[in-house]
N, C-alpha and C. Protein backbone atom coordinates (compact mmCIF):
# COMPACT_ATOMS: atom_id res chain seq x y z
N UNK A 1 -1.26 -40.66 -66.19
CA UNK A 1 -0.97 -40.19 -64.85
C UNK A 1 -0.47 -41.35 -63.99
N UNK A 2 0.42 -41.38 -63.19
CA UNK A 2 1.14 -42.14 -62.40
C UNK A 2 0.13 -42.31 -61.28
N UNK A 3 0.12 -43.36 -60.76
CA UNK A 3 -0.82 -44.39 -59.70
C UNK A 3 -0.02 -43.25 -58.48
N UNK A 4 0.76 -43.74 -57.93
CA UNK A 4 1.15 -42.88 -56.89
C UNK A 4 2.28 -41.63 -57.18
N UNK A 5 2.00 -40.73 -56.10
CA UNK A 5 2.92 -39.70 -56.06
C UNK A 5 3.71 -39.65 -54.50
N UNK A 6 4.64 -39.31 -54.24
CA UNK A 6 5.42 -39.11 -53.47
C UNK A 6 5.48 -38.16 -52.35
N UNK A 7 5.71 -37.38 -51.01
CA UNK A 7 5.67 -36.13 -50.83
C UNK A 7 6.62 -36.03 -49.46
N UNK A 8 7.10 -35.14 -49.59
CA UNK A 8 8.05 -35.38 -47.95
C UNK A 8 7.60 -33.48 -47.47
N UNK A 9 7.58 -33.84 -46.73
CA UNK A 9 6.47 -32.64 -45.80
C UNK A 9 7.67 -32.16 -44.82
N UNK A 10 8.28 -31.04 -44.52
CA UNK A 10 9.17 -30.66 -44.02
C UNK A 10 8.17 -29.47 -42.85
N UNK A 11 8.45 -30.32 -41.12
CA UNK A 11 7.34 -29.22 -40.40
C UNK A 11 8.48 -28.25 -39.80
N UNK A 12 8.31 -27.15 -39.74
CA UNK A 12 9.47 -26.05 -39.37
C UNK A 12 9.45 -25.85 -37.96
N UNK A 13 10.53 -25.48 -37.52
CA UNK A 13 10.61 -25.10 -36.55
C UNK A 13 10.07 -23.46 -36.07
N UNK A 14 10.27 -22.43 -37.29
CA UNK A 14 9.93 -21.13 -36.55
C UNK A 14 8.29 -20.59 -37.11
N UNK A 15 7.40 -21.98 -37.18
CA UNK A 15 5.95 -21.74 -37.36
C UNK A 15 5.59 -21.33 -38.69
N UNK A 16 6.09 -21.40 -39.44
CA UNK A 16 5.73 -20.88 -41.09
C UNK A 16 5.11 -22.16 -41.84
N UNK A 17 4.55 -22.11 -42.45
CA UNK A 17 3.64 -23.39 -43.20
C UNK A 17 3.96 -24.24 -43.39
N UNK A 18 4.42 -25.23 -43.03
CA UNK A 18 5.12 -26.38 -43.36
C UNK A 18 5.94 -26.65 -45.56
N UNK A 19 6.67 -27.36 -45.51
CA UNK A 19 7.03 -27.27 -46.88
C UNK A 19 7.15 -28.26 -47.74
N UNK A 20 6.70 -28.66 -49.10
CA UNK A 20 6.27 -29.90 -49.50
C UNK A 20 7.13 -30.20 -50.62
N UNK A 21 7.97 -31.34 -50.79
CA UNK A 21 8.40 -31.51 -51.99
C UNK A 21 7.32 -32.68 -52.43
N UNK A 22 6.76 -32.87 -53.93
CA UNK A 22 6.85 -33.64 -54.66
C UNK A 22 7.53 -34.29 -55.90
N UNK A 23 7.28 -35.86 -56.24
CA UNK A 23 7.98 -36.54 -57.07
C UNK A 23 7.05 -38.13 -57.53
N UNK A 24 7.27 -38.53 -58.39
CA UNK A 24 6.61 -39.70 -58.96
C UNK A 24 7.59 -40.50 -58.92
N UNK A 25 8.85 -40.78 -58.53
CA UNK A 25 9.33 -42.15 -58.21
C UNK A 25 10.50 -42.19 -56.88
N UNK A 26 9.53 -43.60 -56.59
CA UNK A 26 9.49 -43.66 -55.19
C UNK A 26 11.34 -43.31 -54.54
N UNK A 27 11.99 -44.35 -55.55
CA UNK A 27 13.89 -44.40 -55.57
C UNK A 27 13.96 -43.17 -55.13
N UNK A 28 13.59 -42.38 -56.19
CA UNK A 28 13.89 -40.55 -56.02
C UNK A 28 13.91 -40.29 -55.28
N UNK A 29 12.42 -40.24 -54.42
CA UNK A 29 11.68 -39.29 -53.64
C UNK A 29 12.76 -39.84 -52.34
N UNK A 30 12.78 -41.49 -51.60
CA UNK A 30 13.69 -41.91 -51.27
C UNK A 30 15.37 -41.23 -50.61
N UNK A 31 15.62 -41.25 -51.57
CA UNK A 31 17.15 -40.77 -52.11
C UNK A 31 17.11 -39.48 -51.18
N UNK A 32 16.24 -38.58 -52.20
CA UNK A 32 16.19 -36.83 -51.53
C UNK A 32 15.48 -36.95 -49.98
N UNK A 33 15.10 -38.35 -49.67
CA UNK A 33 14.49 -37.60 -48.35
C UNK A 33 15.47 -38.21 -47.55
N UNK A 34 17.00 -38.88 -47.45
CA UNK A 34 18.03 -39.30 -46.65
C UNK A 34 19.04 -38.18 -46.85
N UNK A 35 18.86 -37.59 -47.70
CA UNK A 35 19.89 -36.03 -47.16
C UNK A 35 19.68 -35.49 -46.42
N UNK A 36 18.53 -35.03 -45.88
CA UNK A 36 17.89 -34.61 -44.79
C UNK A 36 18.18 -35.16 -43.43
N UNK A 37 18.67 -36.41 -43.01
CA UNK A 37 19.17 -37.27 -41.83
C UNK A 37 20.39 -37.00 -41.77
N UNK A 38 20.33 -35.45 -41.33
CA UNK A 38 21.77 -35.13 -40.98
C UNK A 38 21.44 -33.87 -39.81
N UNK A 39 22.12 -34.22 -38.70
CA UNK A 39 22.47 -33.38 -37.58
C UNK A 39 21.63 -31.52 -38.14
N UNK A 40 21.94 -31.07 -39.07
CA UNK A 40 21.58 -29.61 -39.80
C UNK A 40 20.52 -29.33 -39.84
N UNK A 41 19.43 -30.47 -40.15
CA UNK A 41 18.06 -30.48 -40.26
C UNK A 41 17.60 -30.26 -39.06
N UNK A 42 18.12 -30.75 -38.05
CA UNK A 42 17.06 -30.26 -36.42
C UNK A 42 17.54 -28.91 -36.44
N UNK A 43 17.80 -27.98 -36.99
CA UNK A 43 18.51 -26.60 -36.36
C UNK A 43 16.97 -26.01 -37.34
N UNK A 44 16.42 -26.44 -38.32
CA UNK A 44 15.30 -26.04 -39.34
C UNK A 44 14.20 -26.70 -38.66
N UNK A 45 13.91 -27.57 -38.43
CA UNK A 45 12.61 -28.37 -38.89
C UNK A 45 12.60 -29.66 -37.45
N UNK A 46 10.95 -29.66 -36.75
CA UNK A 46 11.05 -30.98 -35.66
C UNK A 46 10.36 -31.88 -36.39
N UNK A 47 10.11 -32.32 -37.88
CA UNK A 47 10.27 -33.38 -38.17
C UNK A 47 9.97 -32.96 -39.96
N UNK A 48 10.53 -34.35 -40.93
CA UNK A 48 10.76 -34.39 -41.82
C UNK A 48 9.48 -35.87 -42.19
N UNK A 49 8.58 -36.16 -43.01
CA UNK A 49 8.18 -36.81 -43.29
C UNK A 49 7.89 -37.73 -44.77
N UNK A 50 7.88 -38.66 -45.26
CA UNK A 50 7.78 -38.82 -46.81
C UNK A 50 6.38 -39.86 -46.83
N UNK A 51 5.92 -39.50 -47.92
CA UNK A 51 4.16 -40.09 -48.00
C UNK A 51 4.33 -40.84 -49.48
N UNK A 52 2.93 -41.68 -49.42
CA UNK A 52 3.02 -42.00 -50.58
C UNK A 52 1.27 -41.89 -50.97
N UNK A 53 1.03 -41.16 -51.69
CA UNK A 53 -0.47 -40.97 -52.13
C UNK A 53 -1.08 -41.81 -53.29
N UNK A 54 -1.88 -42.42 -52.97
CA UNK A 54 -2.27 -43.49 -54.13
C UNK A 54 -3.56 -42.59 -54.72
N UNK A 55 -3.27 -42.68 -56.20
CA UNK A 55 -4.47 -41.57 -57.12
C UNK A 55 -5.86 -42.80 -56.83
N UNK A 56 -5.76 -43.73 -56.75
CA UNK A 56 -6.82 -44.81 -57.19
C UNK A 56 -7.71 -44.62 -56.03
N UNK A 57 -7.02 -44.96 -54.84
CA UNK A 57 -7.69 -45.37 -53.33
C UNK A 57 -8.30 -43.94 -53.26
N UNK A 58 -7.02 -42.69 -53.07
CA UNK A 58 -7.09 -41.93 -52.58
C UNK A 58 -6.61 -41.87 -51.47
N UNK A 59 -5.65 -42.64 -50.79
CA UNK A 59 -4.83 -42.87 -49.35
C UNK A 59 -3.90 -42.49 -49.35
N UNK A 60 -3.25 -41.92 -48.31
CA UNK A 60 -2.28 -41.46 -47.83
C UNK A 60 -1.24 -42.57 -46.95
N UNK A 61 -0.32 -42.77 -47.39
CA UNK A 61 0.46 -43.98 -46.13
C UNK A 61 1.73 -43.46 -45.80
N UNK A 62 2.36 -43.28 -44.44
CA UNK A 62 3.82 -43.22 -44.12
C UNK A 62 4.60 -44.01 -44.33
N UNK A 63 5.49 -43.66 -45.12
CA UNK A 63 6.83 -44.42 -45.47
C UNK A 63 8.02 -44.31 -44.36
N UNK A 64 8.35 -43.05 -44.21
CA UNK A 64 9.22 -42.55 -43.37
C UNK A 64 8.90 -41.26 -42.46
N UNK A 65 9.60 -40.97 -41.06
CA UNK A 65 9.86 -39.92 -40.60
C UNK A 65 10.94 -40.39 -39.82
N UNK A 66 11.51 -38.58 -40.10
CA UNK A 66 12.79 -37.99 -39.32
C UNK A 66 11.96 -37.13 -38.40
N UNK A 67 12.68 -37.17 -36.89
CA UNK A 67 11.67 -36.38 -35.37
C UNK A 67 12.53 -35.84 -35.29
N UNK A 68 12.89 -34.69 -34.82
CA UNK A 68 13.72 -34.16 -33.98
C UNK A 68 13.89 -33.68 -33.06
């Protein structure tokens, strides 16, 4: 099992559960969460976030957010 996992948390704009991608490498997770930094995304979502969860600690840390 991989030490950390990845997660970018997408919070919506019209109140529906928020939406979660996961991934185990970080480049990846990365990559897919800068498509999202585009003008299109505030018309969906007031913010976009990416995490990094450590299996060991058990912590949660912010890498990134997009606000809108």
């Amino acid at each position: 099992m991989e030490r950390y996992t990845y997660e970018i948390t997408f919070t919506r704009l019209d109140g529906q559960p928020d939406e979660t991608q996961q991934y185990t490498d970080e480049g990846f997770a990365r990559e897919c969460f800068r498509l999202f930094d585009e003008p299109d995304s505030a018309e969906l979502y007031s913010r976009i976030r990416l995490t990094r969860h450590d299996w060991e600690t058990g912590t949660d840390e912010v890498l990134e957010t997009l606000e809108f």
